[in-house]
N, C-alpha and C. Protein backbone atom coordinates (compact mmCIF):
# COMPACT_ATOMS: atom_id res chain seq x y z
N UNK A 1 0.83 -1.20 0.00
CA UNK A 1 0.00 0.00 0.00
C UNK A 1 0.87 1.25 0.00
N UNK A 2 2.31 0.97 0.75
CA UNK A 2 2.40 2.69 0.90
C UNK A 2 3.67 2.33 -0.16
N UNK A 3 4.14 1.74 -0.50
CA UNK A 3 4.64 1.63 -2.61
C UNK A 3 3.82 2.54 -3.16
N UNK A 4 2.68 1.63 -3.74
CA UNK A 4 1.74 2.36 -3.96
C UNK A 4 1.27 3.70 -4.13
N UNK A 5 1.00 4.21 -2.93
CA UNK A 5 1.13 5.75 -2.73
C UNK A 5 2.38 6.10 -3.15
N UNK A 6 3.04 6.08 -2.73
CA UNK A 6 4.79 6.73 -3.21
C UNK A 6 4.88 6.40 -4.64
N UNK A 7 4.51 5.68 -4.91
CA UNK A 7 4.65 5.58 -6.59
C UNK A 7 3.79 6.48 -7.09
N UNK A 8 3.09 6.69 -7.36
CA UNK A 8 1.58 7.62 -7.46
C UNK A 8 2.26 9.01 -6.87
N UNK A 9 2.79 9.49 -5.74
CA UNK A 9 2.97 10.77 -5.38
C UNK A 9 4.50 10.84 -6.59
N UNK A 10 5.40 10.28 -6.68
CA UNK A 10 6.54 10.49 -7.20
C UNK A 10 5.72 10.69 -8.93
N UNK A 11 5.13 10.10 -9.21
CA UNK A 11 4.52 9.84 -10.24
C UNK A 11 3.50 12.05 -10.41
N UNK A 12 3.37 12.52 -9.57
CA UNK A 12 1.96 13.65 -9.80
C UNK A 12 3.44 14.73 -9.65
N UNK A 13 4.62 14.47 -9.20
CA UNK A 13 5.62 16.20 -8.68
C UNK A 13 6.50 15.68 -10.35
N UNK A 14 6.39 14.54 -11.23
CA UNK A 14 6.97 14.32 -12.33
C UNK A 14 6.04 14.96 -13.29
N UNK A 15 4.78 14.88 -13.24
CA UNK A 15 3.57 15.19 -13.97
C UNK A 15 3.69 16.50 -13.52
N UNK A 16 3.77 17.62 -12.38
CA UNK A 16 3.60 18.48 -12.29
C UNK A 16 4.95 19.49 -12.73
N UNK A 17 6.31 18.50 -13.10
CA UNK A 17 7.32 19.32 -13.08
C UNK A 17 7.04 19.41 -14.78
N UNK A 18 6.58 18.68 -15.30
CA UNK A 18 6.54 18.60 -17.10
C UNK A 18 5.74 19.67 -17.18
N UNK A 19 4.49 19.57 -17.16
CA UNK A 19 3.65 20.41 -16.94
C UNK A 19 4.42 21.73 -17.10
N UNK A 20 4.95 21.79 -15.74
CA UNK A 20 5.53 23.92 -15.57
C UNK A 20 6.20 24.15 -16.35
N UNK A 21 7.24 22.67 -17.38
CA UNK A 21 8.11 23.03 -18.18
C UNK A 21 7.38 23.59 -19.73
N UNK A 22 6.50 22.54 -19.85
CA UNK A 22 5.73 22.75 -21.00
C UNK A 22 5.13 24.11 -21.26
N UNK A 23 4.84 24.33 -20.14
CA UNK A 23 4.41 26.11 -20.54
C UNK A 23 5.39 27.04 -20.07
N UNK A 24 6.64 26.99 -19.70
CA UNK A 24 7.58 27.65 -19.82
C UNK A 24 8.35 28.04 -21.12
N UNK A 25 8.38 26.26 -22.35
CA UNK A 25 9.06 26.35 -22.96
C UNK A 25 8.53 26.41 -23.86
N UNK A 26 6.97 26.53 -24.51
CA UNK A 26 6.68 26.60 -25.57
C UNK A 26 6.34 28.68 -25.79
N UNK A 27 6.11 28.97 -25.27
CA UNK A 27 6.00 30.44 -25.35
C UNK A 27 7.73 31.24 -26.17
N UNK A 28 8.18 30.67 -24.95
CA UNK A 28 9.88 30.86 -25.26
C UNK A 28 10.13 30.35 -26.87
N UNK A 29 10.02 28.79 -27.14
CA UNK A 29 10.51 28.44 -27.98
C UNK A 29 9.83 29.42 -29.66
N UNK A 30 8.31 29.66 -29.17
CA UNK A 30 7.46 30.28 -30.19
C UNK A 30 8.11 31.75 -30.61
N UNK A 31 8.72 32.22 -29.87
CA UNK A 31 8.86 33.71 -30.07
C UNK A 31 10.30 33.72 -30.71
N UNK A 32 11.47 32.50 -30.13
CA UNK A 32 12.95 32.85 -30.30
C UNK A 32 12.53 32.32 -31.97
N UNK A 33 11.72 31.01 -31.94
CA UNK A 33 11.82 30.59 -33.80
C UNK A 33 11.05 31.40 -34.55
N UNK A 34 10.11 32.48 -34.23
CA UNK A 34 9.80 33.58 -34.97
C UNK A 34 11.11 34.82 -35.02
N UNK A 35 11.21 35.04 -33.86
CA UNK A 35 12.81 35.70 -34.56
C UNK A 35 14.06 35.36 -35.16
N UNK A 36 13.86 34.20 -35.51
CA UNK A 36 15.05 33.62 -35.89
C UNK A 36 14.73 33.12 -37.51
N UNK A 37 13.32 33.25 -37.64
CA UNK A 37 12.75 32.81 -38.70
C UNK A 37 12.78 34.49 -39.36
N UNK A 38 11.99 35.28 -38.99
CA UNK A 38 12.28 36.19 -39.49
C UNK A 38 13.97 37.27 -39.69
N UNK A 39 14.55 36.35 -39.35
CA UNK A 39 16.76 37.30 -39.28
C UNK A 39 16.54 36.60 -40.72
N UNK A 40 16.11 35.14 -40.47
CA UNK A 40 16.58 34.15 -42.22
C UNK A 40 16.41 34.88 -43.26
N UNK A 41 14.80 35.56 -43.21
CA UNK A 41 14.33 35.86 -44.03
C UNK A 41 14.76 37.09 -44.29
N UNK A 42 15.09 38.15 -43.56
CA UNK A 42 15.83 39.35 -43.54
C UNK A 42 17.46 39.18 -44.16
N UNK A 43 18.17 38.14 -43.91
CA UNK A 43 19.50 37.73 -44.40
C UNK A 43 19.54 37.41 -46.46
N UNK A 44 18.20 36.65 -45.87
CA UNK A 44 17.98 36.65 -47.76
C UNK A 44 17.82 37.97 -48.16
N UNK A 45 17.07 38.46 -47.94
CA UNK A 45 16.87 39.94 -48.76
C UNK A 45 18.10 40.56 -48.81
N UNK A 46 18.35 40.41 -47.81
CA UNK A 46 20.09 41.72 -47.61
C UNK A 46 20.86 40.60 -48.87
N UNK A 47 21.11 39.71 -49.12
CA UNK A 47 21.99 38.63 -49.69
C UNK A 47 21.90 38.73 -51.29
N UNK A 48 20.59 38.66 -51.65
CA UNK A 48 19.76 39.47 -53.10
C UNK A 48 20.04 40.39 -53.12
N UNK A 49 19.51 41.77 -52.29
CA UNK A 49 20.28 43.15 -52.94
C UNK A 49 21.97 43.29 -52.97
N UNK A 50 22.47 42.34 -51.87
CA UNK A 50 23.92 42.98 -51.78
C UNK A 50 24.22 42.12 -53.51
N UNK A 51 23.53 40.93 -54.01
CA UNK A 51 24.65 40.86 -55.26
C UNK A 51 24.00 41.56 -56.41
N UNK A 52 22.71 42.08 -55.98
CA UNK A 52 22.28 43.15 -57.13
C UNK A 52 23.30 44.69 -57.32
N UNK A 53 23.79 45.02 -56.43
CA UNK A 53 24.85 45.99 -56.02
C UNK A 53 25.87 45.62 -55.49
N UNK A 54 26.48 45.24 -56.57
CA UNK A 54 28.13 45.34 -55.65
C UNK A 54 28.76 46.30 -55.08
N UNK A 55 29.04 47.95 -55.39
CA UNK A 55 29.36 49.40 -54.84
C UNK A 55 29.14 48.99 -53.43
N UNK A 56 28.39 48.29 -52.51
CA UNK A 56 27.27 48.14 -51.02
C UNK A 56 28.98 47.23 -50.45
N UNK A 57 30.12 47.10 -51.10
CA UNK A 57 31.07 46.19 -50.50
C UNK A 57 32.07 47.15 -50.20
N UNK A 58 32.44 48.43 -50.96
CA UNK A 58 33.12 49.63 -50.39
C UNK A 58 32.71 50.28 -48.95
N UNK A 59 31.48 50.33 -48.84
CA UNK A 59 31.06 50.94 -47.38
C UNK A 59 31.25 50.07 -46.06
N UNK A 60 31.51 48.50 -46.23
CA UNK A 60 31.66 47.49 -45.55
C UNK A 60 32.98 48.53 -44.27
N UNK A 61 33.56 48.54 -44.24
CA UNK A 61 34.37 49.62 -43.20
C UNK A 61 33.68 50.80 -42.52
N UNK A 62 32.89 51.14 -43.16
CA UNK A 62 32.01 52.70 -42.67
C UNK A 62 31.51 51.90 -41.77
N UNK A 63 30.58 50.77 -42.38
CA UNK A 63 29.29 50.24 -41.91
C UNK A 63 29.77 49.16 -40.07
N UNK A 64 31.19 48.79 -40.45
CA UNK A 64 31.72 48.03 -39.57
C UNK A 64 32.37 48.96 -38.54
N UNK A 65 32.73 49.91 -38.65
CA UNK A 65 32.81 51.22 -37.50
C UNK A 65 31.50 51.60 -37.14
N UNK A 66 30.14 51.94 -37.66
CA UNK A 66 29.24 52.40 -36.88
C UNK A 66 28.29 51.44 -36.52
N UNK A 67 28.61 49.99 -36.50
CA UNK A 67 28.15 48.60 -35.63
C UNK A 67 29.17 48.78 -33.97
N UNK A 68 30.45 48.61 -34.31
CA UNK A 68 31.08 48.93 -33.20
C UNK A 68 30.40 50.24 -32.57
N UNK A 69 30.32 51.39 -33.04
CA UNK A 69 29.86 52.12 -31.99
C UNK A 69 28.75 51.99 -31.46
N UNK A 70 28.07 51.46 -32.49
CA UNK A 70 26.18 51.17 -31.47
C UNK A 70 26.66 50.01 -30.38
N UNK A 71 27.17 49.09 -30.76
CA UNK A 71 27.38 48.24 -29.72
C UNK A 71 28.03 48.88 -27.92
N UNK A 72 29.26 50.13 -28.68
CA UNK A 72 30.04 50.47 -27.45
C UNK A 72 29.26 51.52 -26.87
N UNK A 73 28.22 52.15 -27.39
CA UNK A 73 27.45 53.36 -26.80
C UNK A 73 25.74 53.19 -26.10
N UNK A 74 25.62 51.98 -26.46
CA UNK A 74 24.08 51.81 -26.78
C UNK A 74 23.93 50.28 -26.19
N UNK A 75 25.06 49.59 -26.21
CA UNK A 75 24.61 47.84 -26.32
C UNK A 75 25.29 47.54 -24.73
N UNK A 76 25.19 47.95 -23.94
CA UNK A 76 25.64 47.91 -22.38
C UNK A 76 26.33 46.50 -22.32
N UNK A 77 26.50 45.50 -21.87
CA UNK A 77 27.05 44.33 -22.13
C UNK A 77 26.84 43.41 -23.36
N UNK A 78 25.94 43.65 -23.92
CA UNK A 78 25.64 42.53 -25.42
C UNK A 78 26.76 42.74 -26.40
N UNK A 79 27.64 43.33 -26.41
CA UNK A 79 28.74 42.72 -27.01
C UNK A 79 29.68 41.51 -26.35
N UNK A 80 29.31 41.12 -25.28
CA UNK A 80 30.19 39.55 -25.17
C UNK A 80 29.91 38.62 -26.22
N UNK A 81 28.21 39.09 -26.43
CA UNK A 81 28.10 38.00 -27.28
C UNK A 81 27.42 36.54 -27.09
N UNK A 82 28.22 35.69 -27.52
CA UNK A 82 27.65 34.10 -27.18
C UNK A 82 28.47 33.79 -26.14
N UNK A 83 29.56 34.54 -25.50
CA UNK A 83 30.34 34.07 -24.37
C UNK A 83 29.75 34.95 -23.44
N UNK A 84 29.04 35.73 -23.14
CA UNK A 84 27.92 35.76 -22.43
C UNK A 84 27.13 35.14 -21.97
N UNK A 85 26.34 34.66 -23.40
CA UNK A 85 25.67 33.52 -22.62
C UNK A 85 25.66 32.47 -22.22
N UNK A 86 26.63 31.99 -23.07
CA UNK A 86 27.16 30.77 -22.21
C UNK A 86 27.48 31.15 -20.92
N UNK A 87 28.36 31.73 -20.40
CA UNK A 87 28.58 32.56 -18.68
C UNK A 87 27.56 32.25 -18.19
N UNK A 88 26.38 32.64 -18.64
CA UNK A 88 24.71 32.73 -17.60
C UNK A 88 23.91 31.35 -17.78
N UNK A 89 24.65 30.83 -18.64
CA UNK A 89 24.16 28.96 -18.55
C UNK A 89 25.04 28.65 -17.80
N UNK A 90 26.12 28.43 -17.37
CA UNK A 90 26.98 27.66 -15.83
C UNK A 90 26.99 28.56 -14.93
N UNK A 91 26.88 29.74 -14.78
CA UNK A 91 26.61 30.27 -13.75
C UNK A 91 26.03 31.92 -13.96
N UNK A 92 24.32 31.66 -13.72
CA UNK A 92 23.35 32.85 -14.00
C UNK A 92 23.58 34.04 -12.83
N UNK A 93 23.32 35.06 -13.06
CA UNK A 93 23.07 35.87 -12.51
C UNK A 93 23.10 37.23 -12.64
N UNK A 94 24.63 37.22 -13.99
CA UNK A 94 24.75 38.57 -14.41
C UNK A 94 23.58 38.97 -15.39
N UNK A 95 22.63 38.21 -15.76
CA UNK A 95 22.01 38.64 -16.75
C UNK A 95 22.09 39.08 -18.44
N UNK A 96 20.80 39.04 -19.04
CA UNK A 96 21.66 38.56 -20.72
C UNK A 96 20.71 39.71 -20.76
N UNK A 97 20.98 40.79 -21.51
CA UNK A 97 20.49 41.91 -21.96
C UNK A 97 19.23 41.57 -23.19
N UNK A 98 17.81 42.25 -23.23
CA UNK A 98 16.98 41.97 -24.29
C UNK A 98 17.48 42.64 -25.44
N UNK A 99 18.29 43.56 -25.40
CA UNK A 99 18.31 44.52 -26.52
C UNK A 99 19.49 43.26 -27.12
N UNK A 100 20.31 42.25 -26.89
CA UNK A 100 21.13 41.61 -27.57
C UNK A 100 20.39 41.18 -28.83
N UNK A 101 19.33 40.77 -28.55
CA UNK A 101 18.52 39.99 -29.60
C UNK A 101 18.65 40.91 -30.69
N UNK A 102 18.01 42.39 -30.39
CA UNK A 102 17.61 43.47 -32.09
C UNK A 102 19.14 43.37 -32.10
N UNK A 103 19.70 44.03 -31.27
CA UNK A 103 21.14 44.60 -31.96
C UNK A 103 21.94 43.23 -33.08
N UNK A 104 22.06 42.06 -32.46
CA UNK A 104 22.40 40.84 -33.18
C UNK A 104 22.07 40.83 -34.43
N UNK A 105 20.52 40.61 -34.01
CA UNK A 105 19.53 40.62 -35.48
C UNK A 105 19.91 41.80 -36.72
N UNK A 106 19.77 42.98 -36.36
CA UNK A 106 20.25 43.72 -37.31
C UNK A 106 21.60 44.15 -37.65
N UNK A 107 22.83 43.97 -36.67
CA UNK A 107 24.05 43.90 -36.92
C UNK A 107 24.95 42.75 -37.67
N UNK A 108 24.16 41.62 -37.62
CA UNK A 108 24.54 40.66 -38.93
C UNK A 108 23.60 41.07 -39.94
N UNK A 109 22.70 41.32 -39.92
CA UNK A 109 21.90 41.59 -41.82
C UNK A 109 22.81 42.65 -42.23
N UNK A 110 23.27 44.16 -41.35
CA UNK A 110 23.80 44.90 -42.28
C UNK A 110 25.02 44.31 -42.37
N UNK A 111 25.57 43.87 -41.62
CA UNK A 111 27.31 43.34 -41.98
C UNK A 111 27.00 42.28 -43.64
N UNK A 112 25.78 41.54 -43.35
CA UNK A 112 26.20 40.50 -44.80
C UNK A 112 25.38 41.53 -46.13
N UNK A 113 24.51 42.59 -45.60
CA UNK A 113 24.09 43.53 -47.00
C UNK A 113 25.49 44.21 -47.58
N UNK A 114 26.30 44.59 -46.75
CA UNK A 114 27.48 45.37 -46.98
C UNK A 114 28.79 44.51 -47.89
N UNK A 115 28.29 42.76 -47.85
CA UNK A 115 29.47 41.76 -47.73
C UNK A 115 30.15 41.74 -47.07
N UNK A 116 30.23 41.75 -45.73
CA UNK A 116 30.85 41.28 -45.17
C UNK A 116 30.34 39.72 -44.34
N UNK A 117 31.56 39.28 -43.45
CA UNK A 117 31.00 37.51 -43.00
C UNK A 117 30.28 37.60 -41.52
N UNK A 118 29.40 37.01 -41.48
CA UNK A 118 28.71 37.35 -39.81
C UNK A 118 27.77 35.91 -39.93
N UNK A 119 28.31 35.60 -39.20
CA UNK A 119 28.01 33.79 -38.76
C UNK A 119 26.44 33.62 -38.48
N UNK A 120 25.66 32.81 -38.91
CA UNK A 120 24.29 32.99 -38.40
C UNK A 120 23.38 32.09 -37.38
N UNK A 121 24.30 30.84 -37.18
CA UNK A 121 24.34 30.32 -35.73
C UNK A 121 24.85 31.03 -34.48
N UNK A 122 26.18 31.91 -34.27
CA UNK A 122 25.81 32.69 -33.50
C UNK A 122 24.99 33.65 -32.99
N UNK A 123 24.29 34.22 -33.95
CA UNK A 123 23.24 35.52 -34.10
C UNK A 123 22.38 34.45 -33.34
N UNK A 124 21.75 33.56 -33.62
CA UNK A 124 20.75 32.45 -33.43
C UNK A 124 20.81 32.33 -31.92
N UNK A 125 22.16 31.67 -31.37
CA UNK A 125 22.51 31.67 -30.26
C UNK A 125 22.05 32.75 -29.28
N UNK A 126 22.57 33.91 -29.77
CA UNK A 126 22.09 35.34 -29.04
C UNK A 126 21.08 35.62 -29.04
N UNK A 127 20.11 35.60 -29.73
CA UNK A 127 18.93 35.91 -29.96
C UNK A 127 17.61 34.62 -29.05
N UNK A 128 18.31 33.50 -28.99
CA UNK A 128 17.64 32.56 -27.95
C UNK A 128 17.79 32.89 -26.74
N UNK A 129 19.36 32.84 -26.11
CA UNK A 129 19.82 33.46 -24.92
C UNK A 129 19.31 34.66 -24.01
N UNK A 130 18.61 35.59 -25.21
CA UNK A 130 18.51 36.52 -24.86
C UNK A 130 17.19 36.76 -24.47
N UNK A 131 16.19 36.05 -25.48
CA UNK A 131 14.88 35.51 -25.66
C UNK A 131 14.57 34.95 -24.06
N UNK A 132 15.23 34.11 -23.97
CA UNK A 132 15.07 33.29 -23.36
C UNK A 132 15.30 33.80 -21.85
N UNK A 133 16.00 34.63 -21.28
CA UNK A 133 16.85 35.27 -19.88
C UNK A 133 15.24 36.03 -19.73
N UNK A 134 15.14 37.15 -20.90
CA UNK A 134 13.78 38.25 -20.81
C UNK A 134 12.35 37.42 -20.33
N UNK A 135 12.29 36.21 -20.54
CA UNK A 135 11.17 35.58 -20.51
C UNK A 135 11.13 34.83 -18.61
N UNK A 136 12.71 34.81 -18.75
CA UNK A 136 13.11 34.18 -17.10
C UNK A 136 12.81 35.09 -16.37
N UNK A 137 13.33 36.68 -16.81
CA UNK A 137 12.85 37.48 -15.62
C UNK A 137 11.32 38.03 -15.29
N UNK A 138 10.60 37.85 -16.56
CA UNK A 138 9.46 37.93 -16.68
C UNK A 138 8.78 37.29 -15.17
N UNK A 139 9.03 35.91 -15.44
CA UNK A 139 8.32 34.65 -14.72
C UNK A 139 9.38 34.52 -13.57
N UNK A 140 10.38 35.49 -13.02
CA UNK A 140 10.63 35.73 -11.82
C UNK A 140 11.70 34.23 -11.66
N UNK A 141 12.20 33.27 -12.47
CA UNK A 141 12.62 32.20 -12.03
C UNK A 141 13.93 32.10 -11.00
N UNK A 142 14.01 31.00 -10.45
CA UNK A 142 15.38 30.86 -9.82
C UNK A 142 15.88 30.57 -10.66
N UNK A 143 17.43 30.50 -10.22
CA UNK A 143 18.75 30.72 -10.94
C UNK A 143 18.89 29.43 -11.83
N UNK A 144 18.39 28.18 -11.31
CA UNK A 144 18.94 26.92 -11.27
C UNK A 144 17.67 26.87 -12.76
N UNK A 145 16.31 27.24 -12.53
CA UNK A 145 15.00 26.99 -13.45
C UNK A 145 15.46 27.66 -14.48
N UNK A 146 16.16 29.05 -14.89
CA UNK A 146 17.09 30.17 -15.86
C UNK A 146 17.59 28.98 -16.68
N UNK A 147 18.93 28.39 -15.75
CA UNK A 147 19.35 27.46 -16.33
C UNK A 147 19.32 26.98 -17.70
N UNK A 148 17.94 26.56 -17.14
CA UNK A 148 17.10 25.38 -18.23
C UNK A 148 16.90 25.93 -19.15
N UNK A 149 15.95 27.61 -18.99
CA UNK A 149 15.57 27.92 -19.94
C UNK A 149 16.27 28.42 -20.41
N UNK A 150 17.41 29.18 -20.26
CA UNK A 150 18.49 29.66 -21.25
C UNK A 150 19.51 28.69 -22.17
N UNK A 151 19.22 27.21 -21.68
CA UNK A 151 19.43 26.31 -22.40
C UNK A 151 18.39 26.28 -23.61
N UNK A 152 17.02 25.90 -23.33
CA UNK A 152 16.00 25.80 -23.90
C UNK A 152 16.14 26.97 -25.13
N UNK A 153 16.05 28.24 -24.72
CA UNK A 153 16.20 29.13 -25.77
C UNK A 153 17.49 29.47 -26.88
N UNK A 154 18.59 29.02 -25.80
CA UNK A 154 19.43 28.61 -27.03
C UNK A 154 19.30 27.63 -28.25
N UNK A 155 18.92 26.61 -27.94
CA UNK A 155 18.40 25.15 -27.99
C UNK A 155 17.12 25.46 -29.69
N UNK A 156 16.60 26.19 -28.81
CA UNK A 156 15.55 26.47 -29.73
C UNK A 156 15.95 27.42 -31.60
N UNK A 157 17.22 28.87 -30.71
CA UNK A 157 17.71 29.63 -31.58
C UNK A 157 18.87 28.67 -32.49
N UNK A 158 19.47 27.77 -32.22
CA UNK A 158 20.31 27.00 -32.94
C UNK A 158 19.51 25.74 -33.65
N UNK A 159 18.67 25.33 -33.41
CA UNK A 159 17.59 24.46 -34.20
C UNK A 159 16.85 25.44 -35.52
N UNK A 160 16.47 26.40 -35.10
CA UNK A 160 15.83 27.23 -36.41
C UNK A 160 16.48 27.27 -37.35
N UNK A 161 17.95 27.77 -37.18
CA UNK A 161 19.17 27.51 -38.01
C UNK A 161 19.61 26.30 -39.00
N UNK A 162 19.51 25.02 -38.22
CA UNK A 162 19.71 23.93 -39.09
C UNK A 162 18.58 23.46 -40.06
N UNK A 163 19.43 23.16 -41.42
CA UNK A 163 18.49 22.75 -42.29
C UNK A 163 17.56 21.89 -42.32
């Protein structure tokens, strides 16, 4: 009898931990693969005009000095980057800035409209991480529950990516 019960109680805090995850992670996952779906689709366009205009490969220096400055004037820590967030997946607390996500997002489309190279699994990365921290503080989580989901949203931003 008291198996039984204990099987059944171990059985409802497993059911109840899925549960909190399931609606933690589908909100998260919905929003990072809409932004990550829409960078794709923004990368194509920039990718089409940049070989409709080649002249758009001379400004690549202008354009790569006034990314650095938005980042150094405007982007408060989101220039670490993906070594950021990795940092706040083994040990959370400093926090992953929301603005990483736009700045990412639009600092690789103009770097590849201009021709230049800007990786799009990292952007992906950042843009989950970042997704993903904003949604943690939202829902108030502990450090250890972050974790997960800054896994999760990475998880999610590097899956949109693969073919």
């Amino acid at each position: 009898m008291v198996k039984k019960w204990a099987k059944t109680f171990d059985q409802y805090f497993i059911l109840k931990y899925i549960i909190k995850w399931f609606f933690y992670i589908i909100p998260v996952s919905v929003v990072v693969g809409s932004m990550v779906a829409f960078f794709l689709w923004l990368l194509d366009l920039a990718t089409i005009f940049r070989w409709s205009n080649g002249w758009l490969l001379y400004f690549l220096p202008i354009v790569g000095i006034a990314i650095v400055a938005l980042y150094k004037f405007k982007g408060k820590n989101a220039d670490a980057g993906n070594n950021l967030v990795m940092d706040e997946i083994h040990k959370p607390g400093g926090g992953i800035p929301f603005r990483m996500a736009p700045f990412v997002l639009i600092s690789t489309v103009v770097t590849h409209l201009f021709g230049g190279s800007a990786g799009r699994e990292g952007t992906a990365v950042q843009i989950g991480g970042s997704v993903a921290n904003y949604f943690g503080k939202i829902m108030k989580l502990k450090n250890e529950d972050l974790r997960i989901l800054l896994m999760t949203g990475v998880a999610a931003g590097f899956g949109c990516i693969s073919p």
